[in-house]
C-alpha atoms as a PDB file:
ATOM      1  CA  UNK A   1     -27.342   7.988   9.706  1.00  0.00           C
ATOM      2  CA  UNK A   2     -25.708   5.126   7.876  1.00  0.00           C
ATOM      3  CA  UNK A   3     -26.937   4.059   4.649  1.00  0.00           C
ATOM      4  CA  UNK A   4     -27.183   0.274   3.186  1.00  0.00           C
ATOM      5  CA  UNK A   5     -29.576  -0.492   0.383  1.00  0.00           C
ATOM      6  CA  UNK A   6     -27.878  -3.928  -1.275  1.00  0.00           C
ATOM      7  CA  UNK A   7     -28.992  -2.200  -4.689  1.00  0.00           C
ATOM      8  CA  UNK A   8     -29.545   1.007  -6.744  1.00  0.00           C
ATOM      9  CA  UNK A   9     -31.696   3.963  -5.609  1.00  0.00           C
ATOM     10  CA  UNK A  10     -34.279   5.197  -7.956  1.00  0.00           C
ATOM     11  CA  UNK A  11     -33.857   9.125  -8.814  1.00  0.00           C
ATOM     12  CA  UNK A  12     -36.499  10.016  -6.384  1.00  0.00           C
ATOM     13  CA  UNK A  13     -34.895   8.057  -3.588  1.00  0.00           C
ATOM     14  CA  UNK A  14     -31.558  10.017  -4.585  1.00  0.00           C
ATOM     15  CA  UNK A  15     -33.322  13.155  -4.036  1.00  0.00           C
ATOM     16  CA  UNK A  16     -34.440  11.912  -0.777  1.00  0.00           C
ATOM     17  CA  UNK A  17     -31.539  11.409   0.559  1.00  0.00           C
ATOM     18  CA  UNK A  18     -29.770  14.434  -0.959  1.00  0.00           C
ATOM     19  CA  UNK A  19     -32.372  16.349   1.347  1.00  0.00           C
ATOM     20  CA  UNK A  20     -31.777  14.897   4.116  1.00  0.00           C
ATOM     21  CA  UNK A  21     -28.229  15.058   3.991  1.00  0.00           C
ATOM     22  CA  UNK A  22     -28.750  18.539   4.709  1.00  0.00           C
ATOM     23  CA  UNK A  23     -30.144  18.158   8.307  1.00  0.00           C
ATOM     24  CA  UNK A  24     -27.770  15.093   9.321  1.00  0.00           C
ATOM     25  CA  UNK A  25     -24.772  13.406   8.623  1.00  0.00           C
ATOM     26  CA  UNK A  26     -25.089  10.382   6.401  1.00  0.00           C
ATOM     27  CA  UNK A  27     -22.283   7.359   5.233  1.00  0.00           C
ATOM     28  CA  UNK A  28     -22.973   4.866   2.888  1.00  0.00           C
ATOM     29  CA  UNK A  29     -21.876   1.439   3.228  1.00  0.00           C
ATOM     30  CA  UNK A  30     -21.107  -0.764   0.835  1.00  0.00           C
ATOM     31  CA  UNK A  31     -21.621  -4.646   2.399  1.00  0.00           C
ATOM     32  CA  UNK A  32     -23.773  -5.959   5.270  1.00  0.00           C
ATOM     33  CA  UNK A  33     -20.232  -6.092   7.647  1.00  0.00           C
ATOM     34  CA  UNK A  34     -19.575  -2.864   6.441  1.00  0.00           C
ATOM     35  CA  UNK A  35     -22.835  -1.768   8.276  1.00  0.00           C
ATOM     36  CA  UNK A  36     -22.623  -3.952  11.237  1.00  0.00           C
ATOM     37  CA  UNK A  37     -18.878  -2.715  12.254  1.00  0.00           C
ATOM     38  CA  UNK A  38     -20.920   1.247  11.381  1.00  0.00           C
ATOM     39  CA  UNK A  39     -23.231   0.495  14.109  1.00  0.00           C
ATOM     40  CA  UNK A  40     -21.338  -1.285  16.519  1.00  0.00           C
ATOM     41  CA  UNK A  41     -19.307   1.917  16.621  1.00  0.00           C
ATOM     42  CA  UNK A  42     -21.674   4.542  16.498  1.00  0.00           C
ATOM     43  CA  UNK A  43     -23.883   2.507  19.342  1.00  0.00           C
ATOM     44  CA  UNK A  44     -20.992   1.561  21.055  1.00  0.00           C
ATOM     45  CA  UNK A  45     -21.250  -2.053  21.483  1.00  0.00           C
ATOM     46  CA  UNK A  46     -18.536  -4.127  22.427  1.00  0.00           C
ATOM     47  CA  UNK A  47     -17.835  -6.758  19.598  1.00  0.00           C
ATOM     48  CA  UNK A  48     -17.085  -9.315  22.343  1.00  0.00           C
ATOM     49  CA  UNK A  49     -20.964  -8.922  23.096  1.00  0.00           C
ATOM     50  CA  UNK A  50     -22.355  -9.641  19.997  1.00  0.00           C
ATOM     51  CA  UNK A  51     -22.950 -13.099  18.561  1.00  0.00           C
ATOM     52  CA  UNK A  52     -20.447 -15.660  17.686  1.00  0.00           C
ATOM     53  CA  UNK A  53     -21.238 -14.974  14.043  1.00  0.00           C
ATOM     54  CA  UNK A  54     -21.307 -11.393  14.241  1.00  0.00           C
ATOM     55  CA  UNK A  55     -18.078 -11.698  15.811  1.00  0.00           C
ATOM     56  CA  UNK A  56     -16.529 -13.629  12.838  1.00  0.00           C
ATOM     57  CA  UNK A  57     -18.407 -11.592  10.135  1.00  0.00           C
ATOM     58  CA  UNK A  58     -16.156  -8.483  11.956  1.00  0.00           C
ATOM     59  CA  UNK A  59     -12.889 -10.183  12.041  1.00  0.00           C
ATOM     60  CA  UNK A  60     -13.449 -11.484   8.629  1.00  0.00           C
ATOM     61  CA  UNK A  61     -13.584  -7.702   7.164  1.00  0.00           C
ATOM     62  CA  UNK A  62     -10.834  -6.456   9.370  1.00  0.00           C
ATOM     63  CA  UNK A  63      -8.837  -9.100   8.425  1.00  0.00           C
ATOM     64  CA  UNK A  64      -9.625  -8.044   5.081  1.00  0.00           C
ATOM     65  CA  UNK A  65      -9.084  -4.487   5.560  1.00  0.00           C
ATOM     66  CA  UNK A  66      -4.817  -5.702   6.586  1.00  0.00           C
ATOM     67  CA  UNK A  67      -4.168  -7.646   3.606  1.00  0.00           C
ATOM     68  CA  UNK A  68      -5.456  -4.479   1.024  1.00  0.00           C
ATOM     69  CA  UNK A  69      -3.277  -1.696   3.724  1.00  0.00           C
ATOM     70  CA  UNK A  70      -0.254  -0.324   2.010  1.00  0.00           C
ATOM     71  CA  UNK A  71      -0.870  -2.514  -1.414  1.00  0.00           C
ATOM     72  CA  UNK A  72      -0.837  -0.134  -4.666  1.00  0.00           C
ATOM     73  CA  UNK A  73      -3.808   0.002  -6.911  1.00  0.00           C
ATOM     74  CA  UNK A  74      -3.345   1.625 -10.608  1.00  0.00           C
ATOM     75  CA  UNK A  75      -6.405   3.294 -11.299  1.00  0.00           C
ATOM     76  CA  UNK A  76      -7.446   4.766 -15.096  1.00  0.00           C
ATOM     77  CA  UNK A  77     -10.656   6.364 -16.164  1.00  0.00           C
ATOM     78  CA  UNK A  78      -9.771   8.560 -19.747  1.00  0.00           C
ATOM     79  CA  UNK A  79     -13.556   9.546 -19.517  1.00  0.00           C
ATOM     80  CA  UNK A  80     -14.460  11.303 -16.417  1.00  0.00           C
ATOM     81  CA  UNK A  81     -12.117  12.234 -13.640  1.00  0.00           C
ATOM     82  CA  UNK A  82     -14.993  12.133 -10.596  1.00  0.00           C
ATOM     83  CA  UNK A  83     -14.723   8.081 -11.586  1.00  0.00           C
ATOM     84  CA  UNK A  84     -11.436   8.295 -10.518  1.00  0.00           C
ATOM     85  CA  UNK A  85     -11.917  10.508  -7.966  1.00  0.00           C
ATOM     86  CA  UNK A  86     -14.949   7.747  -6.355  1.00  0.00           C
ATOM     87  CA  UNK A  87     -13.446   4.888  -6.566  1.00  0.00           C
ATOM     88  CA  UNK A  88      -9.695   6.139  -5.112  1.00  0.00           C
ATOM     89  CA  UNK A  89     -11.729   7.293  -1.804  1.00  0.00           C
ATOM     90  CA  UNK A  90     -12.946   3.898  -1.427  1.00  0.00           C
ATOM     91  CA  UNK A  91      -9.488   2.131  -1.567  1.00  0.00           C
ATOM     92  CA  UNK A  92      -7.847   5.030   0.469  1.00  0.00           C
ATOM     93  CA  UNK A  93     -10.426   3.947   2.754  1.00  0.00           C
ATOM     94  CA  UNK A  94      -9.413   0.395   3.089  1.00  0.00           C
ATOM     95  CA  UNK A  95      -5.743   1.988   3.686  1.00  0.00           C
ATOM     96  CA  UNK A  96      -4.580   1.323   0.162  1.00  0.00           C
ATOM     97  CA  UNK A  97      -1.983   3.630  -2.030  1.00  0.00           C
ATOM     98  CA  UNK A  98      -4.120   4.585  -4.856  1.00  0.00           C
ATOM     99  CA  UNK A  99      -2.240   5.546  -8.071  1.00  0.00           C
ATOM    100  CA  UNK A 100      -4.090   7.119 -11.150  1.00  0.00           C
ATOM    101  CA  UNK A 101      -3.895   7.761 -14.577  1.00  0.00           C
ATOM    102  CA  UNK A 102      -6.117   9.578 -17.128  1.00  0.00           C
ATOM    103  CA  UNK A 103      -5.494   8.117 -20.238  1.00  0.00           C
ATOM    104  CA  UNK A 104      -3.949   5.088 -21.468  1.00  0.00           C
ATOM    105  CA  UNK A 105      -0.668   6.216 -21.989  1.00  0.00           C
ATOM    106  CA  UNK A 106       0.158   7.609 -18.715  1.00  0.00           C
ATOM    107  CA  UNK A 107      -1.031   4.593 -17.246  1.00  0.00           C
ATOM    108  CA  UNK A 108       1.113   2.340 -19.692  1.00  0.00           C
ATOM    109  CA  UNK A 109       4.332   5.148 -18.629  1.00  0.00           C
ATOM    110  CA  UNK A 110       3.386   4.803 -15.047  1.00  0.00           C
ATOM    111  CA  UNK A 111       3.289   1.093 -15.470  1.00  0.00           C
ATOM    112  CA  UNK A 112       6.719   1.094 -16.653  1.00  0.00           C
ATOM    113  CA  UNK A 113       8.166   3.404 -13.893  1.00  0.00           C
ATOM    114  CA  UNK A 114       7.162   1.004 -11.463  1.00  0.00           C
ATOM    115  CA  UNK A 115       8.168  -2.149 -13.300  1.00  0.00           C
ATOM    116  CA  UNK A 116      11.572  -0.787 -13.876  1.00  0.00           C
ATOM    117  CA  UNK A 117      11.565   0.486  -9.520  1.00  0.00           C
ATOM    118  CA  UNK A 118      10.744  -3.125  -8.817  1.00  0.00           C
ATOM    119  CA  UNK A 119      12.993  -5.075 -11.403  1.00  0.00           C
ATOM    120  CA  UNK A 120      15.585  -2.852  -9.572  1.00  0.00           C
ATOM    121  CA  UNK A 121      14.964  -4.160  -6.117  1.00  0.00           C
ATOM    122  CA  UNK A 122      14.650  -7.465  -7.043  1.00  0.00           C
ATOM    123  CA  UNK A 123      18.317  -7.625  -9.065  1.00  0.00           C
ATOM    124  CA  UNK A 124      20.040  -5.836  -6.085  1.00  0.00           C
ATOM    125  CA  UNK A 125      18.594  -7.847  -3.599  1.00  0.00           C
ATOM    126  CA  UNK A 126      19.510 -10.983  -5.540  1.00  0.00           C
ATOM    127  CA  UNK A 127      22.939  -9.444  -5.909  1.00  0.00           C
ATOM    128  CA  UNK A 128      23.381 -10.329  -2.288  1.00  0.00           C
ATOM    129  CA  UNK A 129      22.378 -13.750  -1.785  1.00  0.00           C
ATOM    130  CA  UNK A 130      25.771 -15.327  -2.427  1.00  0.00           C
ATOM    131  CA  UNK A 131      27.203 -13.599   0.925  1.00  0.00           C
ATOM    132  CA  UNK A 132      23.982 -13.848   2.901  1.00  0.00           C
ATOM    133  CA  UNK A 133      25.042 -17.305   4.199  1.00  0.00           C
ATOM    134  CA  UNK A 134      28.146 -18.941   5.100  1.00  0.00           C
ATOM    135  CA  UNK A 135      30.463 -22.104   3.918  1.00  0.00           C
ATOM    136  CA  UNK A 136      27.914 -24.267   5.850  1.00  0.00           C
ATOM    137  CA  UNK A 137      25.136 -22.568   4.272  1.00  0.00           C
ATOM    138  CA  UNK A 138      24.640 -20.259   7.845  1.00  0.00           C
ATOM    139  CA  UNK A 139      23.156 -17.639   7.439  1.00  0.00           C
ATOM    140  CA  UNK A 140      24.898 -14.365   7.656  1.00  0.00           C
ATOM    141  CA  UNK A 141      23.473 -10.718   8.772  1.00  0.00           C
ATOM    142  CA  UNK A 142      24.313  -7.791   6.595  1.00  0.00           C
ATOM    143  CA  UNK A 143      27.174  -6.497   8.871  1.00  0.00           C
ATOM    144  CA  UNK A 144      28.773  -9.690   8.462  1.00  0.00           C
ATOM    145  CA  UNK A 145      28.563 -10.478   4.728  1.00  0.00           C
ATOM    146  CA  UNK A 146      31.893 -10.704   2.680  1.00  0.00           C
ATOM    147  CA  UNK A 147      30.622  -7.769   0.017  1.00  0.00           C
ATOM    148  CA  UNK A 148      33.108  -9.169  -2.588  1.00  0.00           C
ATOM    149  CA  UNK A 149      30.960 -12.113  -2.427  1.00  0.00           C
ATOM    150  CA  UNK A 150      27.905  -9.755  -4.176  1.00  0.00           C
ATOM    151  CA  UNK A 151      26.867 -10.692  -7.714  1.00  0.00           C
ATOM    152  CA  UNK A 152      28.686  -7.526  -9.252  1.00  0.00           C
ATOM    153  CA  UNK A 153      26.577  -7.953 -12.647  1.00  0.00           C
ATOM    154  CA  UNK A 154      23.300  -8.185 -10.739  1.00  0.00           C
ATOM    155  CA  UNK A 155      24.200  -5.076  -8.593  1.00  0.00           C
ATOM    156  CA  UNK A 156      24.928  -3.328 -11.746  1.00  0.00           C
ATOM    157  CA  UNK A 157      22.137  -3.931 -13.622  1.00  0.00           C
ATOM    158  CA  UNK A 158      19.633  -3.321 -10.540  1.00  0.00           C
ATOM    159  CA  UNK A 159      21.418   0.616 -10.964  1.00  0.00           C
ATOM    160  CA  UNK A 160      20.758   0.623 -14.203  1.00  0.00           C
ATOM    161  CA  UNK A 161      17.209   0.144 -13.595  1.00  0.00           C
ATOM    162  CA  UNK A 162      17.107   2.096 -10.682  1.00  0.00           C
ATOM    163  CA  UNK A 163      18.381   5.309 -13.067  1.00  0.00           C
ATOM    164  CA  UNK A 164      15.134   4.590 -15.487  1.00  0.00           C
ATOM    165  CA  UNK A 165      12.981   4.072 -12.698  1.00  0.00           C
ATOM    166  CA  UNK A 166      13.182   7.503 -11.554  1.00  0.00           C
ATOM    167  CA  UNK A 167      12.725   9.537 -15.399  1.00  0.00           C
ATOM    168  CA  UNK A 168       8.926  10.044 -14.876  1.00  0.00           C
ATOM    169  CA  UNK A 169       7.076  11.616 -11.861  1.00  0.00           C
ATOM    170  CA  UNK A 170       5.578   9.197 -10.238  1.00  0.00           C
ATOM    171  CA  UNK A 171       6.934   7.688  -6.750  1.00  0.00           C
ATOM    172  CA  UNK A 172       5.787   4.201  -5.476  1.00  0.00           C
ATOM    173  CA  UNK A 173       6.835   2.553  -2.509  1.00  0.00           C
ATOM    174  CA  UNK A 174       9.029   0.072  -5.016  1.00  0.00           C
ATOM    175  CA  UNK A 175      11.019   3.019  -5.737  1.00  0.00           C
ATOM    176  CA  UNK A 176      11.464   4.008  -2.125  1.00  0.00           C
ATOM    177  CA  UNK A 177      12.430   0.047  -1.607  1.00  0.00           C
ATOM    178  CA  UNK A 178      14.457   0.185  -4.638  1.00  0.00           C
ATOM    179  CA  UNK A 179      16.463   3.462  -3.266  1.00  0.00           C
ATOM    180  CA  UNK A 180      17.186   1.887   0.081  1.00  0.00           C
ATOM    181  CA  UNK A 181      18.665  -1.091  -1.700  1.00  0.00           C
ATOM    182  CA  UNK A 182      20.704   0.738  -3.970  1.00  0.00           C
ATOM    183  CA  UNK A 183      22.144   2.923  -0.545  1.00  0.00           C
ATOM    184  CA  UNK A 184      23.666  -0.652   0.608  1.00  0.00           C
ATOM    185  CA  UNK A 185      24.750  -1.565  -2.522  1.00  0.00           C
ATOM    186  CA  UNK A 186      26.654   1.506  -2.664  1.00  0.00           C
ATOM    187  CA  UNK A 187      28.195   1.728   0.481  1.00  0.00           C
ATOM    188  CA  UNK A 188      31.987  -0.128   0.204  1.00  0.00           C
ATOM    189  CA  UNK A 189      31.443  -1.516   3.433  1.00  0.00           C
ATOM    190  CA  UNK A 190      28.523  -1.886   6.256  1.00  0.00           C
ATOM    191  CA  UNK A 191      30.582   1.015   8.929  1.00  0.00           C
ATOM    192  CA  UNK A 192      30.184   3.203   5.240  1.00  0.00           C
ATOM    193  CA  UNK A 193      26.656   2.837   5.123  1.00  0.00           C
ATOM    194  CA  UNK A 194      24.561   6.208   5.608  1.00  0.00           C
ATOM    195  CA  UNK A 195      22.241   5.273   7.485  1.00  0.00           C
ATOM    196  CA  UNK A 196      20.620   9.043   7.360  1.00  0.00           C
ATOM    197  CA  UNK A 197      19.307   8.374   4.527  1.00  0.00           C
ATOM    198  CA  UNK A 198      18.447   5.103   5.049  1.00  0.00           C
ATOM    199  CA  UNK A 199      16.160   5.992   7.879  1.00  0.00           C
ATOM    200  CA  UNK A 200      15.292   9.405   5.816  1.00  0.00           C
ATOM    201  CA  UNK A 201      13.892   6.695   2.783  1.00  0.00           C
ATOM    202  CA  UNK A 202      12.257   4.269   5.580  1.00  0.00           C
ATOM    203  CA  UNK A 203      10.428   7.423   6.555  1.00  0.00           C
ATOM    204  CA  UNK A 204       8.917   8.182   2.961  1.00  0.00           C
ATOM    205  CA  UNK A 205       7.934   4.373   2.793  1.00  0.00           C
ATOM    206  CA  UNK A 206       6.176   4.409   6.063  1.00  0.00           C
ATOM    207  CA  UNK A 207       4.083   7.742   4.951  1.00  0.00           C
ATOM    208  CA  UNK A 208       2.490   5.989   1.847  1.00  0.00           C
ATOM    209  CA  UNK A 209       3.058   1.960   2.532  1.00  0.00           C
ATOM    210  CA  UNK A 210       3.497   1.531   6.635  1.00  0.00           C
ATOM    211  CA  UNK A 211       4.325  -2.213   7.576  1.00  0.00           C
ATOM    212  CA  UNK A 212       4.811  -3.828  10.324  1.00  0.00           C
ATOM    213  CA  UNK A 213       8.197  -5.587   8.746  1.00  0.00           C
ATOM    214  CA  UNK A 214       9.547  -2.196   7.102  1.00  0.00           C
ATOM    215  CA  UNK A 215       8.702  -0.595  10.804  1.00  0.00           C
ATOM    216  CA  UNK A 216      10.803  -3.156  11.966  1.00  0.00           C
ATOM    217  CA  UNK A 217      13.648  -2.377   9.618  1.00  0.00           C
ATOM    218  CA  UNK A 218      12.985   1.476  10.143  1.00  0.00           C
ATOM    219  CA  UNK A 219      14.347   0.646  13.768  1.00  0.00           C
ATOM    220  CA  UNK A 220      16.945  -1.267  13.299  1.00  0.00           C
ATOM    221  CA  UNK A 221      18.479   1.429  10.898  1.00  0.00           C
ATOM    222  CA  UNK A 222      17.117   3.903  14.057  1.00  0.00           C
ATOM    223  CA  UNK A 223      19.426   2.215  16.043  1.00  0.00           C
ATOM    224  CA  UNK A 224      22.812   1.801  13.211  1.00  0.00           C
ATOM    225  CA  UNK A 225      22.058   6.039  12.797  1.00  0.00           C
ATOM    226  CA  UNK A 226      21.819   6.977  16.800  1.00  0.00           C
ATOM    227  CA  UNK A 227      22.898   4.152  18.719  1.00  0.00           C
ATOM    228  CA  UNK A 228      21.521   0.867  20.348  1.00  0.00           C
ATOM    229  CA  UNK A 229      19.754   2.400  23.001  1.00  0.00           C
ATOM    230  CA  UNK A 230      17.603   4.809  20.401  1.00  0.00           C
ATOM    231  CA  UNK A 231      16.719   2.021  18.034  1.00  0.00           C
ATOM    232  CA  UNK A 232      15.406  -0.092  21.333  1.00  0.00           C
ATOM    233  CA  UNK A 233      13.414   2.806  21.960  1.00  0.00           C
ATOM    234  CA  UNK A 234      12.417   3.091  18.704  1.00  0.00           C
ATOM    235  CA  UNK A 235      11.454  -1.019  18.093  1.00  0.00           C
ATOM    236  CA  UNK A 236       9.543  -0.835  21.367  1.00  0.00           C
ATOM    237  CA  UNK A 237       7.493   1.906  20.445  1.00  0.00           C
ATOM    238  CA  UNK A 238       6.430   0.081  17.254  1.00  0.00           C
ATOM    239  CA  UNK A 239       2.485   0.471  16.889  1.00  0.00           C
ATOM    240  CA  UNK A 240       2.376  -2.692  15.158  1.00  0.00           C
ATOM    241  CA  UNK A 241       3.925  -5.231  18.073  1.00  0.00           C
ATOM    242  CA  UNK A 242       1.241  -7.672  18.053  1.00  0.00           C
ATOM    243  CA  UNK A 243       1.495  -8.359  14.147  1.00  0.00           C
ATOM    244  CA  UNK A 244       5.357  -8.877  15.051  1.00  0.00           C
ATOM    245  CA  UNK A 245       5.071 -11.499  17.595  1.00  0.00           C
ATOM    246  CA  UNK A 246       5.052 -14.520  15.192  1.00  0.00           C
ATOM    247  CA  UNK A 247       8.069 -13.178  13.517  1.00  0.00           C
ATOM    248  CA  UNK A 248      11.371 -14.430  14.747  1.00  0.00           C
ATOM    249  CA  UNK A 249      13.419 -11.441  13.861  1.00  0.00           C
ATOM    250  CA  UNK A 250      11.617  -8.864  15.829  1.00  0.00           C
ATOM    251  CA  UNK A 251      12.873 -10.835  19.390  1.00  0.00           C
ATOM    252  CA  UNK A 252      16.051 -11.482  17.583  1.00  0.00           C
ATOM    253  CA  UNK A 253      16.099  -7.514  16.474  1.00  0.00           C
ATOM    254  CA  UNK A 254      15.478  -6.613  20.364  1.00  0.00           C
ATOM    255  CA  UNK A 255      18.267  -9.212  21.266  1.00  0.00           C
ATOM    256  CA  UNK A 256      21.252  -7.593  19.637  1.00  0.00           C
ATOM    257  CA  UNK A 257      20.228  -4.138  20.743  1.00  0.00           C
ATOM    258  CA  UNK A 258      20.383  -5.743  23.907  1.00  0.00           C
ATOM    259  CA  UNK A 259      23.260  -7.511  23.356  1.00  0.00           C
ATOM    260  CA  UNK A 260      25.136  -4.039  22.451  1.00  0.00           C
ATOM    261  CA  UNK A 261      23.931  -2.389  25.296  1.00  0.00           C
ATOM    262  CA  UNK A 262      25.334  -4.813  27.390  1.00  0.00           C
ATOM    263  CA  UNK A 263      21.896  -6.189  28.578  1.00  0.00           C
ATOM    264  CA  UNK A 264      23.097 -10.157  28.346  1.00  0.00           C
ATOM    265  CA  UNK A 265      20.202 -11.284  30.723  1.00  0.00           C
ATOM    266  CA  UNK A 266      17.573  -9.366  28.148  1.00  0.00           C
ATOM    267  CA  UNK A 267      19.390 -10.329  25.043  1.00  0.00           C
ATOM    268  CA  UNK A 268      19.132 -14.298  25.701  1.00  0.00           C
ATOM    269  CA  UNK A 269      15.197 -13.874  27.044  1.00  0.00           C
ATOM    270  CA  UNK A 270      14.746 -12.313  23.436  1.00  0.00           C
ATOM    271  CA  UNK A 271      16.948 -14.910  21.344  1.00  0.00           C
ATOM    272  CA  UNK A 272      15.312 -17.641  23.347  1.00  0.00           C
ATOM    273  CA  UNK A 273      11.906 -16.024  22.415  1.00  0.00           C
ATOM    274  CA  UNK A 274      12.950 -15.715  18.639  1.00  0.00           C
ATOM    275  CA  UNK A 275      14.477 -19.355  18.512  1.00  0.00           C
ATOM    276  CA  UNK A 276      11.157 -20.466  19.511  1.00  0.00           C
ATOM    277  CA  UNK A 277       9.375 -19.122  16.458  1.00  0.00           C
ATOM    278  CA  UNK A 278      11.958 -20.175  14.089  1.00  0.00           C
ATOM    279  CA  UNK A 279      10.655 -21.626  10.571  1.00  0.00           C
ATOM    280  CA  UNK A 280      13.134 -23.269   9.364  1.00  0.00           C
ATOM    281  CA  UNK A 281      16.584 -25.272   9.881  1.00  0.00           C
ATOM    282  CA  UNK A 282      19.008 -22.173   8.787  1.00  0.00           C
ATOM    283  CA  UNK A 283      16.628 -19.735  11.175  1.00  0.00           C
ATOM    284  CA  UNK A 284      17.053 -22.081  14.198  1.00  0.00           C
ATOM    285  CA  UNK A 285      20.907 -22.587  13.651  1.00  0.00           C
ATOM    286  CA  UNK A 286      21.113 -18.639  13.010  1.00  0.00           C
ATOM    287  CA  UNK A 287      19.388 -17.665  16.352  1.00  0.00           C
ATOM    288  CA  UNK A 288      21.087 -20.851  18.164  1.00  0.00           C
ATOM    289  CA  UNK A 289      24.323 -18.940  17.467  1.00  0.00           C
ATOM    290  CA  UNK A 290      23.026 -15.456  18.497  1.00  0.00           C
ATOM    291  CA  UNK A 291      21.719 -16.708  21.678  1.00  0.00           C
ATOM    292  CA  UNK A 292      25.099 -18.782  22.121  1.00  0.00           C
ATOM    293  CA  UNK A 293      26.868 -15.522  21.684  1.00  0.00           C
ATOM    294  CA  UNK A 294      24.654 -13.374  24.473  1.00  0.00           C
ATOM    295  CA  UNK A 295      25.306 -16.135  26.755  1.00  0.00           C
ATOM    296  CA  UNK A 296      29.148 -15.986  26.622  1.00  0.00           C
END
């Protein structure tokens, strides 16, 4: 039985339903789309069936349901843990990583964990920009960046955050980020880079924040770690293709694996794929370069 009532249920209704709980299974939902997608599951009705606007009320809360997966929500109740307990169900629900606190000041310590995790990321990610492009302003990938070009006081700083980051116990997916960064930042050259832990740290982040993009970058470090052929593997088995279509570097990622495999034909099909969906200028000349390269 699924439950929607739009409003609160008086004690006697409570009991009701407490009752009948007993003899069959019950969910509460919290929104009329909530109970339409209910039903058109449990009745098994094809949503390309129902009515235009039934349609769009479903894609409207699914939609919804992708832009709350993997965020972080900091949740603190000093006055009764089952608050805490409630409303963290609800946003696991939704697919969101729910982090709590039980007074004040471990939410305030928490708070400054993860403020310190993503400072980190963002200094040693900005530490790179001078070498991610070229004289002409090209851009560059990773493997081909001049690491002497790296803003050295940046780098330093984002491990000096990193190192306070990590004094309390709690773990967000900006630390896991944060880690990863530091592992390239530390590495004297891009052949240096161990990559088993890089994938070990991509696996952590896709266990309590999966994306599509870090899935993406999960494979590509696949396929530094074991070799071009294993990273294909591991980029085509991606469960999150179709959200990857409209971004250029997923072809693009699929063309250099090609490319190093010796698959020119494949490589150019995919650069001429990702060229298409190039959004800007320095993209376009980027992929025009790669795809010049396979065809050589």
């Amino acid at each position: 039985m699924v439950v929607f009532t739009g409003k609160e249920l008086a004690p006697e209704q409570e009991k009701q339903l407490q009752e009948l709980a007993r003899r069959v299974v019950i969910k509460g939902v919290e929104s009329p789309e909530r109970l339409l997608d209910e039903t058109a599951l449990f009745l098994h009705r094809a949503i390309a069936d129902l009515p235009p606007h039934k349609q769009q009320m479903l894609e409207r809360l699914h939609r919804s349901d992708e832009d709350l997966k993997g965020q972080q929500v900091l949740v603190v109740d000093d006055d009764d843990v089952r608050n805490i307990f409630a409303l963290g169900s609800v946003l696991e629900r939704h697919g969101m990583k729910v982090i709590t606190a039980q007074t004040g000041h471990e939410a305030i310590s928490t708070l400054e964990q993860t403020t310190n995790a993503l400072l980190a990321l963002m200094c040693l990610n900005a530490a790179r920009l001078p070498a991610r492009s070229d004289a002409s302003g090209d851009l560059l990938p990773l493997s081909e960046q001049d690491r002497a070009r790296w803003n050295t006081q940046l780098a330093c700083r984002g491990l000096e955050l990193f190192d306070s980051s990590r004094a309390g116990d709690k773990l967000s997916s900006y630390h896991i980020e944060a880690a990863i960064a530091v592992a390239h930042a530390s590495a004297p050259s891009f052949a240096a880079t161990d990559w088993s832990a890089v994938v070990g740290l991509y696996d952590h982040l896709m266990s309590i924040a999966p994306s599509p993009v870090m899935a993406l970058n999960r494979a590509i470090a696949v396929g530094e770690r074991d070799g071009a052929a294993r990273g294909l593997a591991e980029l085509m088995a991606t469960t999150s293709v179709e959200r990857l279509r409209s971004f250029p570097f997923y072809p693009a990622a699929l063309g250099e694996l090609e490319q190093r495999l010796g698959r020119h034909d494949a490589a150019r099909r995919h650069f001429q794929a990702a060229l298409a969906l190039a959004r800007n200028e320095a993209e376009r000349r980027f992929l025009q370069k790669r795809l010049a390269a396979a065809s050589q």
